[in-house]
N, C-alpha and C. Protein backbone atom coordinates (compact mmCIF):
# COMPACT_ATOMS: atom_id res chain seq x y z
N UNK A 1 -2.90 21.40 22.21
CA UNK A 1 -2.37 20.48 23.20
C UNK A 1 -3.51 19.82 23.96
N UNK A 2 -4.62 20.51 24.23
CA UNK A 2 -5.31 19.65 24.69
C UNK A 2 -6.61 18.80 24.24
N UNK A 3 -6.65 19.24 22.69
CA UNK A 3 -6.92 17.88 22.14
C UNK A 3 -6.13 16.84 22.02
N UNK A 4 -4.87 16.82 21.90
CA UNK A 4 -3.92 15.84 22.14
C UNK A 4 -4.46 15.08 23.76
N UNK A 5 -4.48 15.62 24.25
CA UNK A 5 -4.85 15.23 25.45
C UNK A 5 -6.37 14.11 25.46
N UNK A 6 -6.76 15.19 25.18
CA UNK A 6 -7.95 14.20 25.01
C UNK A 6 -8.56 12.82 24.58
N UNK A 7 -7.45 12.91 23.12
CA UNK A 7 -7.57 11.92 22.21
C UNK A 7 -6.72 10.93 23.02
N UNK A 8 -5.42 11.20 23.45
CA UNK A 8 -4.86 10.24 23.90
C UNK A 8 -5.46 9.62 25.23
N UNK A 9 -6.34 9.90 26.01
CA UNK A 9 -7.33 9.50 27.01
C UNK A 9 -8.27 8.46 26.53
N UNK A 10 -8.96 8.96 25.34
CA UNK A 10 -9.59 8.04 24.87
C UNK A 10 -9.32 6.88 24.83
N UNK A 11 -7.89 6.81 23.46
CA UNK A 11 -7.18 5.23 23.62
C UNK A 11 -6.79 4.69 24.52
N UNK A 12 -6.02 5.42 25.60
CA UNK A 12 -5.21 4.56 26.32
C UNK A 12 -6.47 4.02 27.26
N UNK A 13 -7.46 4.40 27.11
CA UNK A 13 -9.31 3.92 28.21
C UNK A 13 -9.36 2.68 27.09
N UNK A 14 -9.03 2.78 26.23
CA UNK A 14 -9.72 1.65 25.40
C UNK A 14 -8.26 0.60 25.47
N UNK A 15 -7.14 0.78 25.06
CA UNK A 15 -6.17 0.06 25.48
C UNK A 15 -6.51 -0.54 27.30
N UNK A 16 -6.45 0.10 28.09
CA UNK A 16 -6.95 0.00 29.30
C UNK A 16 -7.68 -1.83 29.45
N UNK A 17 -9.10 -1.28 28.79
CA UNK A 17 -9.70 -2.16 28.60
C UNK A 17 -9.21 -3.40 28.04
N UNK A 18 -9.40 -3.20 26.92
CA UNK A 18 -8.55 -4.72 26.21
C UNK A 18 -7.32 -5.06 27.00
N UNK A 19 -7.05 -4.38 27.78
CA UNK A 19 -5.51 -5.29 28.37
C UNK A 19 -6.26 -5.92 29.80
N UNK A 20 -7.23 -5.60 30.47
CA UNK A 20 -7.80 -6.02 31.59
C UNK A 20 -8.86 -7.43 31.05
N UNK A 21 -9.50 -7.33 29.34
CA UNK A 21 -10.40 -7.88 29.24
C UNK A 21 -9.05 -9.56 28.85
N UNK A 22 -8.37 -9.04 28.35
CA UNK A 22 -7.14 -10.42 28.48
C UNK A 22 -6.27 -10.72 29.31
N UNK A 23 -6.26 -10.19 30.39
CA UNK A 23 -5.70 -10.35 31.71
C UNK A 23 -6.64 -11.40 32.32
N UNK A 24 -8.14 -10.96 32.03
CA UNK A 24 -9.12 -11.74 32.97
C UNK A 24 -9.44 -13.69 31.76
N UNK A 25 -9.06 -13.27 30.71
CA UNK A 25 -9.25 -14.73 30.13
C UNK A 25 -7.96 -15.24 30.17
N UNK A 26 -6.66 -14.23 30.43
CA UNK A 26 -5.78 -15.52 31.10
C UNK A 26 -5.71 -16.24 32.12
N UNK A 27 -6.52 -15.72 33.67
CA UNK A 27 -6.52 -15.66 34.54
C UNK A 27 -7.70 -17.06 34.42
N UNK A 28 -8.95 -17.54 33.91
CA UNK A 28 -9.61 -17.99 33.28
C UNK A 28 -11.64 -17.25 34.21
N UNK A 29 -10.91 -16.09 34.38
CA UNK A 29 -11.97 -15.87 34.98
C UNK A 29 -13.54 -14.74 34.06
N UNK A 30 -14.05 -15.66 33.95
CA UNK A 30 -15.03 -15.47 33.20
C UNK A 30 -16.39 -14.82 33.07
N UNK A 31 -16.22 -14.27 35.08
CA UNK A 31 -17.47 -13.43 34.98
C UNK A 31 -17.04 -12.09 35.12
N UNK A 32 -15.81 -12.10 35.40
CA UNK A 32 -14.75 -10.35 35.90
C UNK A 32 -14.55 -9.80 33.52
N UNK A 33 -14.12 -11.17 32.95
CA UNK A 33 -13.98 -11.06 31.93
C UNK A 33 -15.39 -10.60 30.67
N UNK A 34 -16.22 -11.24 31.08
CA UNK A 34 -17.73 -10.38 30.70
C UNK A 34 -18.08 -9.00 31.20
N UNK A 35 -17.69 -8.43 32.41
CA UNK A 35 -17.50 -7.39 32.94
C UNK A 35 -16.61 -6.12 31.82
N UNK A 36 -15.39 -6.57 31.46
CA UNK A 36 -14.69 -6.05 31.24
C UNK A 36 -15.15 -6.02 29.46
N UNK A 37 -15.50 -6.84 28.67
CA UNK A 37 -15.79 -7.25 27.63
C UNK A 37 -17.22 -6.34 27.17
N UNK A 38 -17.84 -5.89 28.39
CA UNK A 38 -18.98 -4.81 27.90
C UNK A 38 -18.11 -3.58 28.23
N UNK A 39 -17.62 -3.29 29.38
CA UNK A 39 -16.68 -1.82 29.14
C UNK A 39 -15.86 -1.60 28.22
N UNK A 40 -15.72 -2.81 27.35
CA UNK A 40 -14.09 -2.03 26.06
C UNK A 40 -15.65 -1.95 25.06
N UNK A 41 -16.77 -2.68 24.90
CA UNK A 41 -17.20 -2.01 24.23
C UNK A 41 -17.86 -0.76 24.24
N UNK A 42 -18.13 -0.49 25.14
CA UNK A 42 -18.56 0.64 25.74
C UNK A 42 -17.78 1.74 25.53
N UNK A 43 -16.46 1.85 25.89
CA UNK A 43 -15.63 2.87 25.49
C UNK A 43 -15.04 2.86 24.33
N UNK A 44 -15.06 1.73 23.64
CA UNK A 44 -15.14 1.75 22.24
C UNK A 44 -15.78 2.27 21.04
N UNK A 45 -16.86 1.99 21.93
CA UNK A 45 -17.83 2.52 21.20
C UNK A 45 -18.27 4.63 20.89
N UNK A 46 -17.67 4.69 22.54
CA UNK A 46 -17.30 6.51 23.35
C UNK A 46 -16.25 7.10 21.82
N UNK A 47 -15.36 6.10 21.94
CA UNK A 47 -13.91 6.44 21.06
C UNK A 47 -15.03 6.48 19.87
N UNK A 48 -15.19 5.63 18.83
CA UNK A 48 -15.82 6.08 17.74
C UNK A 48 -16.65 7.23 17.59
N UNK A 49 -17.40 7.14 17.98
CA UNK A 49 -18.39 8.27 18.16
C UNK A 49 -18.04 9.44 18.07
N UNK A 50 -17.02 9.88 19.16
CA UNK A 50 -15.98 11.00 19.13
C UNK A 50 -15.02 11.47 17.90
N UNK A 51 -14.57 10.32 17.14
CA UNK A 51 -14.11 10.21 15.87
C UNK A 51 -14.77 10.24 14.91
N UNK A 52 -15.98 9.96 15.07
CA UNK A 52 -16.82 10.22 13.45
C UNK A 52 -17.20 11.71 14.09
N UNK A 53 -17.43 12.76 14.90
CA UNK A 53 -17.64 13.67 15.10
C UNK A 53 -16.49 14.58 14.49
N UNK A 54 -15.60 14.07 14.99
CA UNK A 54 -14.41 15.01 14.62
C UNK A 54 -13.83 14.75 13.27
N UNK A 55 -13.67 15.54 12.37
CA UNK A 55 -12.84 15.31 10.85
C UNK A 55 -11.46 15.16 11.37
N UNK A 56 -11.00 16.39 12.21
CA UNK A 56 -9.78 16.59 12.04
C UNK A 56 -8.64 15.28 12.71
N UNK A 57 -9.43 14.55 13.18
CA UNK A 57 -8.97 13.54 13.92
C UNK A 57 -9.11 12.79 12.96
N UNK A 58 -9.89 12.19 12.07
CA UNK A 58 -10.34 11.82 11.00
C UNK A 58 -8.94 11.67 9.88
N UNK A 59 -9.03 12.91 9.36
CA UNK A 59 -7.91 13.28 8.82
C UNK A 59 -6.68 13.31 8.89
N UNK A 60 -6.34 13.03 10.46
CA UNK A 60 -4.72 12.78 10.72
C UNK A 60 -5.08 11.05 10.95
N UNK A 61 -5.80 10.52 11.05
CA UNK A 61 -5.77 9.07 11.08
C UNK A 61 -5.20 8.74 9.62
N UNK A 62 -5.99 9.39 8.63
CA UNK A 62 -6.23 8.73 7.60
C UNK A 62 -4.90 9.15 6.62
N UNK A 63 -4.32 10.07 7.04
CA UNK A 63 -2.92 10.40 6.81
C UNK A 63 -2.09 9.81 7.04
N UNK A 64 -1.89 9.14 8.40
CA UNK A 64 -1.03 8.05 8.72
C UNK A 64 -1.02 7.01 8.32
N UNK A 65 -2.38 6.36 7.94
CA UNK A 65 -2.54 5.33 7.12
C UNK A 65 -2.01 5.72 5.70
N UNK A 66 -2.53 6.56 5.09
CA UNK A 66 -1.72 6.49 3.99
C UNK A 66 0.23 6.97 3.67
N UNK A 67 0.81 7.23 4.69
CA UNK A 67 1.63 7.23 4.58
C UNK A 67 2.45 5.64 5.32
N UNK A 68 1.75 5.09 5.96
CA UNK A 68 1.80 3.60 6.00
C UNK A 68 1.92 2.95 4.91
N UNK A 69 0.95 3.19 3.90
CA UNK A 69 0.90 2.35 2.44
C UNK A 69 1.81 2.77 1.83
N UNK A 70 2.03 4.33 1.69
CA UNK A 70 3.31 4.64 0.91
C UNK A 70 4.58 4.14 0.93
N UNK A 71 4.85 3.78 2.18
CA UNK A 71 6.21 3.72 2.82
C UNK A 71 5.92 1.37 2.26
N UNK A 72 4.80 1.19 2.50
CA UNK A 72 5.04 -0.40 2.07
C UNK A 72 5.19 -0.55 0.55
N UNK A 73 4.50 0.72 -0.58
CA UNK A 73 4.52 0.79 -1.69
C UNK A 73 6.37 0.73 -1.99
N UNK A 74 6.58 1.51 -1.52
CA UNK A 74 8.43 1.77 -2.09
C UNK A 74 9.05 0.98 -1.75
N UNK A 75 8.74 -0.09 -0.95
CA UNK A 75 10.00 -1.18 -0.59
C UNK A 75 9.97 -2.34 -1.46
């Protein structure tokens, strides 16, 4: 449970981001939006890192993806 936790911290920091970094180019503000545009990479970058460390996270990604393809294969 509390890798669940964890992992889901990660994304929703990186969701976070990308929703503030297009909030600020709707808004048309462009120096709050460079701001925000180095923090999603930044925690983007946190998120990967953490994921190439971990297999097992790895492995349930890559599971879902392939049961993604499966499920587009049969239709």
């Amino acid at each position: 449970m509390d890798t669940n936790i964890f992992w889901y911290a990660l994304y929703v920091n990186d969701a976070f981001w990308v929703f503030f970094l297009v909030w600020e180019f709707i808004r048309l503000n462009f120096v709050w939006a460079t701001v925000c545009l180095i923090l999603c990479v930044i925690a983007m970058t946190n998120t990967y890192a953490y994921f190439r460390c971990s297999r097992q996270q790895e492995n349930i990604i890559l599971a879902i993806g392939k049961k993604i393809i499966a499920s587009k294969m049969e239709k």
